[in-house]
N, C-alpha and C. Protein backbone atom coordinates (compact mmCIF):
# COMPACT_ATOMS: atom_id res chain seq x y z
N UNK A 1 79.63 131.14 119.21
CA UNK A 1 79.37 132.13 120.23
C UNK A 1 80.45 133.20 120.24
N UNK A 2 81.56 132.85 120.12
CA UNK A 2 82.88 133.65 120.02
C UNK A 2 82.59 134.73 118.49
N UNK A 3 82.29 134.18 117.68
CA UNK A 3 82.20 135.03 116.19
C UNK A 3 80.69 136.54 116.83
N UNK A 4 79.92 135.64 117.71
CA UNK A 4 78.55 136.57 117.83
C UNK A 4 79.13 137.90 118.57
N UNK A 5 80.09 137.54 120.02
CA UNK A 5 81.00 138.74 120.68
C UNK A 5 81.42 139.32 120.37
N UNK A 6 82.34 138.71 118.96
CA UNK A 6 83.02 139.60 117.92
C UNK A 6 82.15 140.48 117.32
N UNK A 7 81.07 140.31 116.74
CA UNK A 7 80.25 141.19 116.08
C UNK A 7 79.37 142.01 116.99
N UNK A 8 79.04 141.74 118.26
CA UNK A 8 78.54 142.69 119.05
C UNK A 8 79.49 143.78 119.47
N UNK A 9 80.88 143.15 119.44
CA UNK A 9 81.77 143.80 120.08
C UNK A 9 82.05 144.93 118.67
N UNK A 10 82.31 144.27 117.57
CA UNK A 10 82.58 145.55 116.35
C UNK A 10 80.83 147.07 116.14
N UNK A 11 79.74 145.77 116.53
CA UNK A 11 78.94 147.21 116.31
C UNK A 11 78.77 148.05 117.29
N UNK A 12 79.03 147.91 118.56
CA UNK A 12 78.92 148.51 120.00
C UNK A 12 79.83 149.51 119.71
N UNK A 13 80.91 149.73 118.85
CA UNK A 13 82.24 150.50 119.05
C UNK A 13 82.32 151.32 118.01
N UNK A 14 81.05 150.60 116.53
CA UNK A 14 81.65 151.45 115.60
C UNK A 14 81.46 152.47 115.80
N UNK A 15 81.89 153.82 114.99
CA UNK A 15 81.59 155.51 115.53
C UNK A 15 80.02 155.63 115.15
N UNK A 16 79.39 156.44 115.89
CA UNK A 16 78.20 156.58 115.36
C UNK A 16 77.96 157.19 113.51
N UNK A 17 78.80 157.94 113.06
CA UNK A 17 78.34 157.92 111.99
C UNK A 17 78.54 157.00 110.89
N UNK A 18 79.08 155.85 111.18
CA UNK A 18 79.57 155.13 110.48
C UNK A 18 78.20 153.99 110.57
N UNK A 19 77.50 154.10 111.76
CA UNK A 19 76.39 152.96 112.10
C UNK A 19 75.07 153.65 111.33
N UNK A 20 74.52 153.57 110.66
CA UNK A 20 73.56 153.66 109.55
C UNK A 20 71.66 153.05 110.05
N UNK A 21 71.85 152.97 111.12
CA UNK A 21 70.67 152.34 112.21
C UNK A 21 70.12 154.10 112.88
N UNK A 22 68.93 154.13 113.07
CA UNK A 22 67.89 155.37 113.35
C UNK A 22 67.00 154.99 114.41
N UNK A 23 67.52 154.05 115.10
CA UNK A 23 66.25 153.50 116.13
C UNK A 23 66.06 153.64 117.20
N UNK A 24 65.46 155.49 117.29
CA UNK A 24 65.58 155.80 118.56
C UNK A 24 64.65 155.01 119.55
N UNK A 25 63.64 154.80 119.48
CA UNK A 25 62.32 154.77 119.74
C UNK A 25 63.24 153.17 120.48
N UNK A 26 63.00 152.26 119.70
CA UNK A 26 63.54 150.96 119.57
C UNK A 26 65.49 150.38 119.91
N UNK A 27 65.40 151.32 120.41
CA UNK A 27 67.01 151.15 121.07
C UNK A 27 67.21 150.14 121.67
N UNK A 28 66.49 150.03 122.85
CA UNK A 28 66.49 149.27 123.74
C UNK A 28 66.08 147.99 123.36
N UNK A 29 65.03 147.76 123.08
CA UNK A 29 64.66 146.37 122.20
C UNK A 29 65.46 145.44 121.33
N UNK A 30 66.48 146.98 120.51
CA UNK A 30 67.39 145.88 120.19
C UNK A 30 68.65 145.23 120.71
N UNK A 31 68.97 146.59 122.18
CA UNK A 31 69.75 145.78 122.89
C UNK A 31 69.53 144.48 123.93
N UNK A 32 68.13 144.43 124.26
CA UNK A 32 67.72 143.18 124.91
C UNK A 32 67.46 142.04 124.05
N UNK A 33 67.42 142.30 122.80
CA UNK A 33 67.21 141.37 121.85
C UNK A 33 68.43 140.78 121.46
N UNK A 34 69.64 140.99 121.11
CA UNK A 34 70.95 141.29 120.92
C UNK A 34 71.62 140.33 122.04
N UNK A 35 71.69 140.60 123.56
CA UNK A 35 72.15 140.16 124.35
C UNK A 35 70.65 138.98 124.44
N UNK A 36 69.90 138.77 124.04
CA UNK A 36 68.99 137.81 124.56
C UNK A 36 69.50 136.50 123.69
N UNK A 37 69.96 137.57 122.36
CA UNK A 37 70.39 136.31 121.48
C UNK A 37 71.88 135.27 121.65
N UNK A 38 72.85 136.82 122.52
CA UNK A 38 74.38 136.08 122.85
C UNK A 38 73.92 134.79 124.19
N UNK A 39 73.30 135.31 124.94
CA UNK A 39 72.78 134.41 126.00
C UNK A 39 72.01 132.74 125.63
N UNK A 40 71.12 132.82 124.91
CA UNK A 40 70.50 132.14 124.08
C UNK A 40 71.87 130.87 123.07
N UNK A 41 72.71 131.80 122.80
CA UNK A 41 73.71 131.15 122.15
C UNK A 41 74.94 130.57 123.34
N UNK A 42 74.78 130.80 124.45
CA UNK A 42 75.31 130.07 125.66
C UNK A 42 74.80 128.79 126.54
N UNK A 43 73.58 129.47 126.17
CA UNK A 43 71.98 128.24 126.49
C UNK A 43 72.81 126.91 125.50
N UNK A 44 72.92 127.02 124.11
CA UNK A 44 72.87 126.10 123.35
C UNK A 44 74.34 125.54 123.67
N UNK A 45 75.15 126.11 123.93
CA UNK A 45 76.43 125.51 124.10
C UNK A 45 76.76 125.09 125.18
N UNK A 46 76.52 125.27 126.41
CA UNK A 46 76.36 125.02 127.69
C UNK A 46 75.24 124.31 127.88
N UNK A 47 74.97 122.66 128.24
CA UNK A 47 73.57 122.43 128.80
C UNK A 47 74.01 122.44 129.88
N UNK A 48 75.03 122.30 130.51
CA UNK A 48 74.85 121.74 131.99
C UNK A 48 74.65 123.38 132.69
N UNK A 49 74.17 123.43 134.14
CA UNK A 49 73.79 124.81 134.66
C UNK A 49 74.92 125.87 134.86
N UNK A 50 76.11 124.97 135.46
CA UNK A 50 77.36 126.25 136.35
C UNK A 50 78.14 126.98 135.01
N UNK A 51 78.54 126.30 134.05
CA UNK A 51 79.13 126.89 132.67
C UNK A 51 78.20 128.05 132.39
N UNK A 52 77.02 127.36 131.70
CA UNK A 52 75.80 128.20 131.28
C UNK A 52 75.90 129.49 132.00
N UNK A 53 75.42 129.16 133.08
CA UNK A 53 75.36 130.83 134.60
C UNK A 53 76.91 131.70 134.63
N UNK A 54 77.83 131.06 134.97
CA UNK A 54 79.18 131.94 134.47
C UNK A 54 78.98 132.29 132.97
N UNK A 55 78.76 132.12 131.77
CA UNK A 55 78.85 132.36 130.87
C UNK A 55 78.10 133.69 130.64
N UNK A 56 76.83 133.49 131.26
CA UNK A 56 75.79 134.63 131.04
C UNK A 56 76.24 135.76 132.37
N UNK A 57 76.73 135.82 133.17
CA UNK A 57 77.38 136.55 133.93
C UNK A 57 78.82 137.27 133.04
N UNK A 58 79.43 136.23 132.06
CA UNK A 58 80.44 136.90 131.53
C UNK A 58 79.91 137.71 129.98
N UNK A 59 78.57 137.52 130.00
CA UNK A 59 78.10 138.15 128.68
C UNK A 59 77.45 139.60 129.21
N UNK A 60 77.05 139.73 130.56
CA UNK A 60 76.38 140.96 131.33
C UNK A 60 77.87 141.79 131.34
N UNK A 61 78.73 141.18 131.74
CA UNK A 61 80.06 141.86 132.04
C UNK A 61 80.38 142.53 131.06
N UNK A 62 80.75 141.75 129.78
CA UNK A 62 81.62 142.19 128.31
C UNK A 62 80.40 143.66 127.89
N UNK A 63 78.94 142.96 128.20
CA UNK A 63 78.04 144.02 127.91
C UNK A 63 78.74 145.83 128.27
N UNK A 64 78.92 145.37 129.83
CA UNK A 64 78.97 146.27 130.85
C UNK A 64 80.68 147.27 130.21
N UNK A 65 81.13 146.39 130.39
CA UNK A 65 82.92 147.26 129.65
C UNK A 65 82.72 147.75 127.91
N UNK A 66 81.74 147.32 127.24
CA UNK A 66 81.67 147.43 125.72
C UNK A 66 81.05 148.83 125.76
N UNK A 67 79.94 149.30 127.24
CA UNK A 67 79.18 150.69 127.11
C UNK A 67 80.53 151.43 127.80
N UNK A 68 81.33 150.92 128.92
CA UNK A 68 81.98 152.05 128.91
C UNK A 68 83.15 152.72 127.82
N UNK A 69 83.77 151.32 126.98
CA UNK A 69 84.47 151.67 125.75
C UNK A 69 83.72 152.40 124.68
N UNK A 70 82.46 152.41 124.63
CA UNK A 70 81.91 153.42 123.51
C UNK A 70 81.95 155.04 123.82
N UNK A 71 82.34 155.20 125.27
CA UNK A 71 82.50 156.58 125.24
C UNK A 71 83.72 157.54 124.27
N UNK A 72 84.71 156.64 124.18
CA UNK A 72 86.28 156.67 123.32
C UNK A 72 85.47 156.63 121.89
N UNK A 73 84.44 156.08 121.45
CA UNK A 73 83.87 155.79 120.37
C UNK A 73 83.49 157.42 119.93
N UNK A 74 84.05 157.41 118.25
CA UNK A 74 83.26 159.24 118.12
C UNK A 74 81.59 159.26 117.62
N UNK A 75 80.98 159.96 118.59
CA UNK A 75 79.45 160.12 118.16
C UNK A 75 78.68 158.73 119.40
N UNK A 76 79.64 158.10 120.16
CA UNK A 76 78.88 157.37 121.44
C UNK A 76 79.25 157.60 122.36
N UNK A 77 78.12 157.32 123.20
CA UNK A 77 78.55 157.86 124.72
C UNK A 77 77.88 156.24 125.67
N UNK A 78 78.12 156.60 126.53
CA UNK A 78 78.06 155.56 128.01
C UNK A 78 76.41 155.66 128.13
N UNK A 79 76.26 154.55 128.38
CA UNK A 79 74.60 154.48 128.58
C UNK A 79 74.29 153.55 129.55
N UNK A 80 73.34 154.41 130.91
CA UNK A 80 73.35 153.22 132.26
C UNK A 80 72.04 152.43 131.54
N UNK A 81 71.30 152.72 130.49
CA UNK A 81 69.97 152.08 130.58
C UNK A 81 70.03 151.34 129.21
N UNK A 82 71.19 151.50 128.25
CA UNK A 82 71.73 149.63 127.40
C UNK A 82 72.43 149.19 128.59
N UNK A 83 73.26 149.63 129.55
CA UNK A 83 73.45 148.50 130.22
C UNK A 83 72.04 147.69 130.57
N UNK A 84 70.93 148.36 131.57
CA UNK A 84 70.02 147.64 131.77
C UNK A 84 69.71 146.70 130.85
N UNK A 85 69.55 147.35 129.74
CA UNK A 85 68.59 146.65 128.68
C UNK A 85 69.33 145.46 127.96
N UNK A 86 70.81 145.33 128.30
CA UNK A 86 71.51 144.75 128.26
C UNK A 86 71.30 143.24 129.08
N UNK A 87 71.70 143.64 130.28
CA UNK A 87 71.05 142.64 131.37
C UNK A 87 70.16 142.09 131.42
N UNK A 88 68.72 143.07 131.05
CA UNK A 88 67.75 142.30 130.71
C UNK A 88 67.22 140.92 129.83
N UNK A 89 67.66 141.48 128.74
CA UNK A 89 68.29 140.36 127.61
C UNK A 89 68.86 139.06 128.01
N UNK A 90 69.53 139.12 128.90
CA UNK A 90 70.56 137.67 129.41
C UNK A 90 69.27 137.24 130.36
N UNK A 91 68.98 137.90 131.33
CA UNK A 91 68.43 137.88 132.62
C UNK A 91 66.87 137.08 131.65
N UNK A 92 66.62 137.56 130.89
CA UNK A 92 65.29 136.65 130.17
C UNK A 92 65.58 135.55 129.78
N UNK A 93 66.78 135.25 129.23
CA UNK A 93 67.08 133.72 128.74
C UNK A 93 67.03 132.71 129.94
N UNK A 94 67.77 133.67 130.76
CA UNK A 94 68.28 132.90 132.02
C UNK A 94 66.78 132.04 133.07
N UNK A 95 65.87 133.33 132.85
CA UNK A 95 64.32 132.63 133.67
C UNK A 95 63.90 131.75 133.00
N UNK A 96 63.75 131.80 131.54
CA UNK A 96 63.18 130.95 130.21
C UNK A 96 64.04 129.74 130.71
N UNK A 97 65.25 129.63 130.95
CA UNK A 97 66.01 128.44 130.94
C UNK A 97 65.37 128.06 132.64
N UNK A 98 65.53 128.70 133.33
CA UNK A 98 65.22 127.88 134.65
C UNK A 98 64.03 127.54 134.98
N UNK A 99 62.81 127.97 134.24
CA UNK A 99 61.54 127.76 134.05
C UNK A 99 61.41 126.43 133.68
N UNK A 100 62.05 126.20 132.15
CA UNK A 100 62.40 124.68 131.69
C UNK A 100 62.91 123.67 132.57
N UNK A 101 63.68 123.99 133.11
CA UNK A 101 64.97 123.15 133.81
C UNK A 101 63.59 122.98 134.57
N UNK A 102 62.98 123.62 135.84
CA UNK A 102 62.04 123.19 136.98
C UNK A 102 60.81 122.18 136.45
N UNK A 103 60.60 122.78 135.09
CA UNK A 103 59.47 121.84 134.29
C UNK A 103 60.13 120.95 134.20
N UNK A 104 60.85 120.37 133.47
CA UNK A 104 61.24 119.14 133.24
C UNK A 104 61.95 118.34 134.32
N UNK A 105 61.87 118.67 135.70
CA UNK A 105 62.24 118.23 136.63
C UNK A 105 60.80 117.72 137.09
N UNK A 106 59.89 117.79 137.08
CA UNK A 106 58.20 117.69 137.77
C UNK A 106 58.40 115.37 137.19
């Protein structure tokens, strides 16, 4: 999980011309996909609930400081709607997981 931060954290920052990706259209998708996957990778390391939930609260966060450090980034700027799409991402693992958890409680 630590190596995945690292690598979200190196492509979030690289300069834009250095990032070789064209996906306007699909931006967002891959940032909910992205954070769906760091979350997902907290799911697996965390079963028990309170770790898990701080964890994905600290993956919305790192999200949240990584858009405002891309403004320092040359060719990125601050974006309120990867944050969303950001959140979203976690925030889907997080129902998927409590959906389970209530099922397998029945």
């Amino acid at each position: 999980m630590a190596t995945y931060a690292v690598l979200i954290g190196y492509f979030s920052l690289l300069p834009a011309d250095e990032l070789e990706l064209t996906i306007d259209v699909w931006d967002k998708a891959v940032h909910v996909s992205a954070y769906g996957v760091f979350a997902t990778l907290a799911w697996w390391s965390f079963r028990e609930g309170k770790p898990f939930y701080f964890t994905a609260l600290f993956i919305v966060a790192y999200g949240i400081v990584l858009e405002f450090a891309q403004q320092y980034s040359p060719g990125r700027q601050l974006s309120g709607l990867d944050m969303v799409a950001n959140m979203i991402g976690v925030l889907l693992v997080v129902g998927v997981r409590q959906i389970i958890v209530r099922f397998r409680a029945r």
